[in-house]
Protein backbone atom coordinates (compact mmCIF):
# COMPACT_ATOMS: atom_id res chain seq x y z
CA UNK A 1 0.00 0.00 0.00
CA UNK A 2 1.41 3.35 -0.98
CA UNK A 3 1.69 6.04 1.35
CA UNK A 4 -1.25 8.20 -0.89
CA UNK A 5 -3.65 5.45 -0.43
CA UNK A 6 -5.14 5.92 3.30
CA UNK A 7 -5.31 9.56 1.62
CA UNK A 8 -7.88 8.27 -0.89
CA UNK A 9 -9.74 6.15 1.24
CA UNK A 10 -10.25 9.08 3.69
CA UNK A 11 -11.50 11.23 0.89
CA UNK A 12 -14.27 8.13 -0.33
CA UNK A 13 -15.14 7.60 2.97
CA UNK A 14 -15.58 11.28 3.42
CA UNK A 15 -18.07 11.24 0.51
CA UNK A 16 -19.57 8.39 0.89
CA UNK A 17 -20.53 9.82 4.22
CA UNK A 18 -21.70 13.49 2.80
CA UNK A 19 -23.14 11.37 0.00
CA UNK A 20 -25.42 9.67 2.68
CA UNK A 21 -26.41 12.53 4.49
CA UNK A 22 -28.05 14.42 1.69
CA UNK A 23 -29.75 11.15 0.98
CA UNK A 24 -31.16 10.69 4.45
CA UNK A 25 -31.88 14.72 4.33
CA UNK A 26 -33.60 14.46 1.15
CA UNK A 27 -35.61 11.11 2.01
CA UNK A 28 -36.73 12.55 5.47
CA UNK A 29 -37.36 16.19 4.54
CA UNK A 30 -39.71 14.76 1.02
CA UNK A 31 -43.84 14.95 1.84
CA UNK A 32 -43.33 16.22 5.38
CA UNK A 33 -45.96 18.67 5.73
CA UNK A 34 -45.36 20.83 9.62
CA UNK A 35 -46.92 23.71 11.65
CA UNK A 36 -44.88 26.70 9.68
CA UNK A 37 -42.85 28.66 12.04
CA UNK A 38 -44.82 31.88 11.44
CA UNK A 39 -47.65 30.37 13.46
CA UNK A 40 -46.09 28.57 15.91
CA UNK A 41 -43.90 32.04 16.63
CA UNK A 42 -45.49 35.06 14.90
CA UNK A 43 -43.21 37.69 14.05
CA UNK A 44 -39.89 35.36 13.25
CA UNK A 45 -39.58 34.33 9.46
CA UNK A 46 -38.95 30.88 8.45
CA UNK A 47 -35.70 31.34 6.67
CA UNK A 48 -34.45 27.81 4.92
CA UNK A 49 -31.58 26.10 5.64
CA UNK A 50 -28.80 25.97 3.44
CA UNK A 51 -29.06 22.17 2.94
CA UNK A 52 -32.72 22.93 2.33
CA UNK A 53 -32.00 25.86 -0.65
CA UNK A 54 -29.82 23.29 -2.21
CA UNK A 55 -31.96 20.39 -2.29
CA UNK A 56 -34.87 22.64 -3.61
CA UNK A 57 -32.58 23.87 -5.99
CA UNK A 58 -31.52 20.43 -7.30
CA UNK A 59 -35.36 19.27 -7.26
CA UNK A 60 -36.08 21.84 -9.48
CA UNK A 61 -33.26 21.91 -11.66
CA UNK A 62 -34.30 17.92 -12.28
CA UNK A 63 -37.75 19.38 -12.59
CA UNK A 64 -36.92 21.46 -15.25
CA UNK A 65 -34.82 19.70 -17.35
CA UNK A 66 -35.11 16.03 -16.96
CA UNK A 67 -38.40 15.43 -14.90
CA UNK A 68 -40.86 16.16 -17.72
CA UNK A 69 -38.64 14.27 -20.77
CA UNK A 70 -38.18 11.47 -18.48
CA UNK A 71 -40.04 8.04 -18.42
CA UNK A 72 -38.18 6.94 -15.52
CA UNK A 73 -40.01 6.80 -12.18
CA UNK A 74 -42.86 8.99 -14.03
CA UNK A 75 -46.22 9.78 -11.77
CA UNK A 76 -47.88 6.82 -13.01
CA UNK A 77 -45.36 4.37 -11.91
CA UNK A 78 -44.66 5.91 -8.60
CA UNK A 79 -48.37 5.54 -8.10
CA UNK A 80 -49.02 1.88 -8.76
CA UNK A 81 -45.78 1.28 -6.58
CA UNK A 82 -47.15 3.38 -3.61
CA UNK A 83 -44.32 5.86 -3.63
CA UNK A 84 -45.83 9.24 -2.83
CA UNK A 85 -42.65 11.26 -4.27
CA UNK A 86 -42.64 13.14 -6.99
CA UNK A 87 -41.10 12.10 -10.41
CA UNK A 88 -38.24 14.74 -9.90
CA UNK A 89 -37.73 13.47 -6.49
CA UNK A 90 -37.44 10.37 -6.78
CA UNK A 91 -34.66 11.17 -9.74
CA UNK A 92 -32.16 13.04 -7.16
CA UNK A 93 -32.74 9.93 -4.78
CA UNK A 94 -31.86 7.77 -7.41
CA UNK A 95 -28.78 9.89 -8.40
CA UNK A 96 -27.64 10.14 -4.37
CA UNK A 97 -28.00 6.30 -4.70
CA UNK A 98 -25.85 5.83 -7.44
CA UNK A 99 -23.37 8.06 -6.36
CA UNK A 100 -23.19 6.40 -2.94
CA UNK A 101 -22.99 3.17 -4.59
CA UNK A 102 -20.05 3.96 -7.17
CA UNK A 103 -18.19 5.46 -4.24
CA UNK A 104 -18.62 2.34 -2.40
CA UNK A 105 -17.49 0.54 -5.77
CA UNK A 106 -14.17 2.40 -6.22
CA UNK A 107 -13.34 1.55 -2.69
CA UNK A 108 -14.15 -2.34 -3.07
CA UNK A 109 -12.39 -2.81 -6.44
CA UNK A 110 -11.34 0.60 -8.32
CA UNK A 111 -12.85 2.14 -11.32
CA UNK A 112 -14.19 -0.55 -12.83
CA UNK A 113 -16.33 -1.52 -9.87
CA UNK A 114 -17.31 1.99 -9.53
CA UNK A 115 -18.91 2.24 -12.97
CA UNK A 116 -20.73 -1.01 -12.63
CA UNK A 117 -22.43 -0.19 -9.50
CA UNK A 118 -23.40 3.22 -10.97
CA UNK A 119 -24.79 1.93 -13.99
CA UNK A 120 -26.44 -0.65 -11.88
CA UNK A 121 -28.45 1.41 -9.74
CA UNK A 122 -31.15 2.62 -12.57
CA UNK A 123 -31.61 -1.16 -13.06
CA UNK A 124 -31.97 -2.23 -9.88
CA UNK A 125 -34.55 1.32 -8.80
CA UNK A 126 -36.46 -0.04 -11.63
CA UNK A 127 -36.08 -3.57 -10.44
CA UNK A 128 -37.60 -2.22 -6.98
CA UNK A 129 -40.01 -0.24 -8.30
CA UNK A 130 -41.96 -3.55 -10.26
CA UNK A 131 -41.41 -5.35 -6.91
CA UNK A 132 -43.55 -2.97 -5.09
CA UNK A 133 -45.95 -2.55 -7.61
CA UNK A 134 -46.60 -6.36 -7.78
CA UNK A 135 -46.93 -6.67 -4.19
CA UNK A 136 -49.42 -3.80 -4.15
CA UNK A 137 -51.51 -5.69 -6.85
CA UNK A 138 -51.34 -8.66 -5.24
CA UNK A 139 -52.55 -7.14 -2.21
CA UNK A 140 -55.44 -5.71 -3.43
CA UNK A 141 -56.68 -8.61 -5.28
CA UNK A 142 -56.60 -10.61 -2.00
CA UNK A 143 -58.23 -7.71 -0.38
CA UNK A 144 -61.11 -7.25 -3.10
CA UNK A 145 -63.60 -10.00 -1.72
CA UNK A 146 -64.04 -8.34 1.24
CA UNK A 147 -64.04 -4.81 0.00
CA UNK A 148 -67.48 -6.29 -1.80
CA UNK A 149 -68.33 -7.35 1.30
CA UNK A 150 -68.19 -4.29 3.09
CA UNK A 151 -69.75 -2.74 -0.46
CA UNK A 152 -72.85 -4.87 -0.29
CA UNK A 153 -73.29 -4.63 3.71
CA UNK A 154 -72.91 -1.09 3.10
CA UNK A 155 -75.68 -1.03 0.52
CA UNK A 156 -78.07 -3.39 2.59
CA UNK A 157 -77.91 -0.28 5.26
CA UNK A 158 -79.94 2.01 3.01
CA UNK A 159 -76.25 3.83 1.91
CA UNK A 160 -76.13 5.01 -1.68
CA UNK A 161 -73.25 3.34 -3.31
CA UNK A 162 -70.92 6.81 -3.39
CA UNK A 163 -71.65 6.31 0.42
CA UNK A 164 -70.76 2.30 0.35
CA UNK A 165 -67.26 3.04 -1.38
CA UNK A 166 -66.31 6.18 1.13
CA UNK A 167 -67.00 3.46 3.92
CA UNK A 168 -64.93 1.02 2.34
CA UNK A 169 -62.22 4.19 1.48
CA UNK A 170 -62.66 5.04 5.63
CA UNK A 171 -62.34 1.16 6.50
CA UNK A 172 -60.44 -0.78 4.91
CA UNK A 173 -56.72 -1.56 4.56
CA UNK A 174 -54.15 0.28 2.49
CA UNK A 175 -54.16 -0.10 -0.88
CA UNK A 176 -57.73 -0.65 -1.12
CA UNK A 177 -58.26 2.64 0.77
CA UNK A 178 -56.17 4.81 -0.91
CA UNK A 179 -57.49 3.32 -4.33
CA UNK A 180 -61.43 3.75 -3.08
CA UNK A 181 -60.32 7.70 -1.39
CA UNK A 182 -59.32 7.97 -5.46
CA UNK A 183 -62.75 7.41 -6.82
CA UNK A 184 -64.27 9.07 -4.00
CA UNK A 185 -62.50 12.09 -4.82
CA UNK A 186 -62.27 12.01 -8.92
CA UNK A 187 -66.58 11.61 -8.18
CA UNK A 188 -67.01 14.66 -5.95
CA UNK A 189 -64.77 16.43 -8.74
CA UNK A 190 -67.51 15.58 -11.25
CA UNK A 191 -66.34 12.33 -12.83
CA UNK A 192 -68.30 8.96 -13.76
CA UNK A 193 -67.64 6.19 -11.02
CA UNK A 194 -67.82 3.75 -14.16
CA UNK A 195 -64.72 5.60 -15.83
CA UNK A 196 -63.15 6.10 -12.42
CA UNK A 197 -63.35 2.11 -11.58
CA UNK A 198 -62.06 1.25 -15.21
CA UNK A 199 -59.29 3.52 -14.93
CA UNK A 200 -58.27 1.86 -11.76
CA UNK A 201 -58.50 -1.76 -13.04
CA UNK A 202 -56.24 -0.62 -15.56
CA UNK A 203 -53.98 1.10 -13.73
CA UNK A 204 -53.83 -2.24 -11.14
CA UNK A 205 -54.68 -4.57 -14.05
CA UNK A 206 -57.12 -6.10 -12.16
CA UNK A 207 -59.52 -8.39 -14.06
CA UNK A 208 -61.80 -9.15 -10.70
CA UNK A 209 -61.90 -5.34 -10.53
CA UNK A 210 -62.85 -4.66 -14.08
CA UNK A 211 -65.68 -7.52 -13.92
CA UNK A 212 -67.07 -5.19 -10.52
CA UNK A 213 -66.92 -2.06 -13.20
CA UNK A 214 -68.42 -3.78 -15.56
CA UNK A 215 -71.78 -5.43 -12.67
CA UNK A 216 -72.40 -1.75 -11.49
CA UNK A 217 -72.60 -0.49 -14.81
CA UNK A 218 -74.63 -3.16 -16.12
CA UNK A 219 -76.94 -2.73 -13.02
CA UNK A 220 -77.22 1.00 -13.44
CA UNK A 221 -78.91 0.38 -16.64
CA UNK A 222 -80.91 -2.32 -16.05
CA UNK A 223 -81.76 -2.13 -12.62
CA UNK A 224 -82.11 -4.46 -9.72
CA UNK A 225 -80.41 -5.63 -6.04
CA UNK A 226 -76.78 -4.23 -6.58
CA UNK A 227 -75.93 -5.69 -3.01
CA UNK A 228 -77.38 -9.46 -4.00
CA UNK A 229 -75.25 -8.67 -7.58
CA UNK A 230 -72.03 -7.96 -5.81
CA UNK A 231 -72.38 -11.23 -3.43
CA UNK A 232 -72.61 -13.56 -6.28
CA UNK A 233 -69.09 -11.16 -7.87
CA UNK A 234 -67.29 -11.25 -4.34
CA UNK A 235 -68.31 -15.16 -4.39
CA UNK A 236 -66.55 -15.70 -7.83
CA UNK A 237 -63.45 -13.72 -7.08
CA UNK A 238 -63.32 -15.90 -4.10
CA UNK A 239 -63.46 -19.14 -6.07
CA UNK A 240 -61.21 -17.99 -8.47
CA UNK A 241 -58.71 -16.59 -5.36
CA UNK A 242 -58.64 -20.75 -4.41
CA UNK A 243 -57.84 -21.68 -7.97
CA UNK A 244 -55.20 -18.81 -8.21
CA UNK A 245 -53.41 -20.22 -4.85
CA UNK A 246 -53.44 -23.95 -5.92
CA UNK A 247 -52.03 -23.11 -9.69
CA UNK A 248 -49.18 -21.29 -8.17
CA UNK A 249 -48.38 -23.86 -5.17
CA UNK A 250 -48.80 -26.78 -8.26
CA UNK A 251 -46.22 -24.46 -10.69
CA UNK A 252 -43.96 -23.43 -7.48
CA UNK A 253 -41.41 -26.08 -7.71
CA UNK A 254 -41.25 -25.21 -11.89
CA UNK A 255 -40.46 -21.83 -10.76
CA UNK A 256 -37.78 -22.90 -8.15
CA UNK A 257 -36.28 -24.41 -11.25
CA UNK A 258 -36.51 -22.26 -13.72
CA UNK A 259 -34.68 -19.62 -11.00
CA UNK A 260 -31.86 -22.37 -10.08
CA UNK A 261 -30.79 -22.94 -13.89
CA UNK A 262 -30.69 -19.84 -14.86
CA UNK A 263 -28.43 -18.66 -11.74
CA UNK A 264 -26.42 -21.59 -11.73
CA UNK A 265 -24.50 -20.64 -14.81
CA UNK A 266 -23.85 -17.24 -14.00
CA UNK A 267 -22.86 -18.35 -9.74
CA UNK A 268 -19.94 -20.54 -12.17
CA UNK A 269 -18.74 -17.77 -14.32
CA UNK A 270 -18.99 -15.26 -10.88
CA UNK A 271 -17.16 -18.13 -8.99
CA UNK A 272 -14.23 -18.78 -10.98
CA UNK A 273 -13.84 -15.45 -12.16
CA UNK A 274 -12.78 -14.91 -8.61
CA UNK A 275 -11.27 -18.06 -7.95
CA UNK A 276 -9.39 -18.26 -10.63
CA UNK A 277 -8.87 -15.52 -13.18
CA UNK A 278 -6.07 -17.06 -14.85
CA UNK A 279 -7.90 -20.13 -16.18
CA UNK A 280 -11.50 -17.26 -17.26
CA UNK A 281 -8.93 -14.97 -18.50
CA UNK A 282 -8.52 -17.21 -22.10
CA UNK A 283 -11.46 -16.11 -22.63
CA UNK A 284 -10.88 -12.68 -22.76
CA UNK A 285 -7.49 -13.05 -24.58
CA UNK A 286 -8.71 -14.20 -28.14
CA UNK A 287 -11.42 -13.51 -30.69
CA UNK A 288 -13.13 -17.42 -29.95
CA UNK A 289 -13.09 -16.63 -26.63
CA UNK A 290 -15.38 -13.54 -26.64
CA UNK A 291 -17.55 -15.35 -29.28
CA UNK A 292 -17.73 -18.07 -26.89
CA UNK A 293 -19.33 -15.64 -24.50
CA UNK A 294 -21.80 -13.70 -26.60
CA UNK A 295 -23.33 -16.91 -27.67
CA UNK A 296 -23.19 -18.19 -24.19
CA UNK A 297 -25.35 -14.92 -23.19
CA UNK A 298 -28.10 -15.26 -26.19
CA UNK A 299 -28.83 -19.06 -25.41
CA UNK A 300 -28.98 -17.86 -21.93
CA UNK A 301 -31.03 -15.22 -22.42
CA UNK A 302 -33.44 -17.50 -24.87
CA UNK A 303 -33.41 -20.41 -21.91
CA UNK A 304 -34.79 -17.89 -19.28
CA UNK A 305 -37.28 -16.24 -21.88
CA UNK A 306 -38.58 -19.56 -22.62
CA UNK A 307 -38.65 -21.28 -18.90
CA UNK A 308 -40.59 -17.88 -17.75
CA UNK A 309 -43.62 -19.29 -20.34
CA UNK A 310 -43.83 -22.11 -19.65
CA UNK A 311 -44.19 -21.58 -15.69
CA UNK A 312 -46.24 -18.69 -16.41
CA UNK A 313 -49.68 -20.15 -16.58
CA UNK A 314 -52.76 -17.99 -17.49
CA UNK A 315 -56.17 -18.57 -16.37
């Protein structure tokens, strides 16, 4: 070790540290909503920090010149996922992210490391972004029996059925409340509850949903017991809930699989790469070797498309 290298790990440290504080800064300070100083203390202005005048000033400089171009983490997606940031914040988390992780990079294993964990990052915000949008789906599908539950009950009462979905908005669990406080408030603004339901099956591509849509409307034009009509709906989605489970416990050892063959050639490569980079490095070191690879990476890439269909099964 040279005598300039504690010199350069004090400096990423260093970084890495400032780079985490204006991430934790930026996470906490995002959708907090306080008392503002001039009420709590009249008379005393509520001057910003300087931290505070440079994150608004990078927010709206992202704003401004990325945030409406950009299709990554637009309003839509942050939506579906549950993230109430906006698009522009979100971006500058994304960037402190990748900047903390490339710093963290160059220390582990230079340059190289550095620009693979920055070029990662997008990938893997992305990555977590579909994760938490999946979940939320799932989630509400479990959760939509008993919303038509509390739909129908509500409409036994003598409630109207703006009344029955503001119950089930007040009552039930999140994300079927904040989806339900949605229509509520896209009706009261002077919109259709038909359009507002579609758009929200749509946006949670929810079939079960889409069939409720689809019963109200029918029943606003024809007529008769919505709460009976929504029983024998809630009933279905429950039968089809059972069928859902027992197709994906039956197709959960296909999956397992599929997941081990694809990772076990990569965990090789990854393994003796590290192990021993004299015996990968032929590979590297003529024009066979790199075909060798690229062809390696299609067949790959056409094994894993093709094992995802066939343990996909649609119903």
């Amino acid at each position: 070790m040279t005598a300039t290298s504690p010199i350069f790990f004090a400096l990423g440290v260093g970084l890495c540290v400032v780079a985490l504080c204006i991430l934790l800064f930026s996470t906490i300070g995002i959708g907090t909503t306080g008392i503002a100083l001039s009420r709590r203390r009249p008379g005393i202005k509520d001057e910003p920090s300087l931290l505070t005048r440079v994150a608004d000033s990078a927010v709206g400089f992202v704003d401004r010149k990325v945030g409406r171009n950009a299709r990554f983490g637009s309003r839509e997606s942050l939506e579906q996922a549950g993230i109430r940031l906006r698009q522009a914040d979100f971006i500058l988390l994304i960037c402190c992210v990748g900047v903390t992780a490339g710093i963290v990079g160059f220390l582990l294993g230079g340059v190289a490391a550095a620009l693979l964990f920055l070029a990662l990052t997008p990938f893997g915000a992305m990555l977590f972004l579909k994760i938490l949008t999946n979940r939320r789906r799932a989630k509400f599908e479990d959760q939509l029996a008993d919303t038509l539950q509390i739909l129908a009950g509500g409409l036994r009462a003598g409630h109207s059925l703006l009344l029955s979905v503001d119950a089930v908005a007040q009552e039930a669990e999140s994300p079927t409340s904040e989806e339900f406080a949605r229509l509520v408030n896209e009706t009261r603004l002077g919109r259709d509850l038909k359009d507002s339901m579609l758009d929200a099956a749509r946006r949670l591509k929810s079939e079960d949903f889409d069939w409720t849509g689809q019963a109200i409307e029918i029943h606003r034009e024809v007529g008769g017991d919505l709460a009976e009509v929504l029983d024998h709906v809630g009933e279905t989605i429950r039968e089809r809930s059972e069928v859902k489970g027992q197709v994906q416990s039956l197709s959960a050892e296909g999956k397992l699989s599929a997941y081990i063959l694809v990772a076990l050639p990569v965990g090789m490569f990854l393994y003796l790469s590290a192990s021993n980079p004299a015996y990968m490095g032929a590979l590297y070191s003529n024009f066979l070797g790199w075909a060798m690879l690229g062809i390696s990476v299609v067949l790959l890439a056409l094994g894993s498309w093709w094992l995802s269909r066939v343990v996909k099964i649609k119903f």
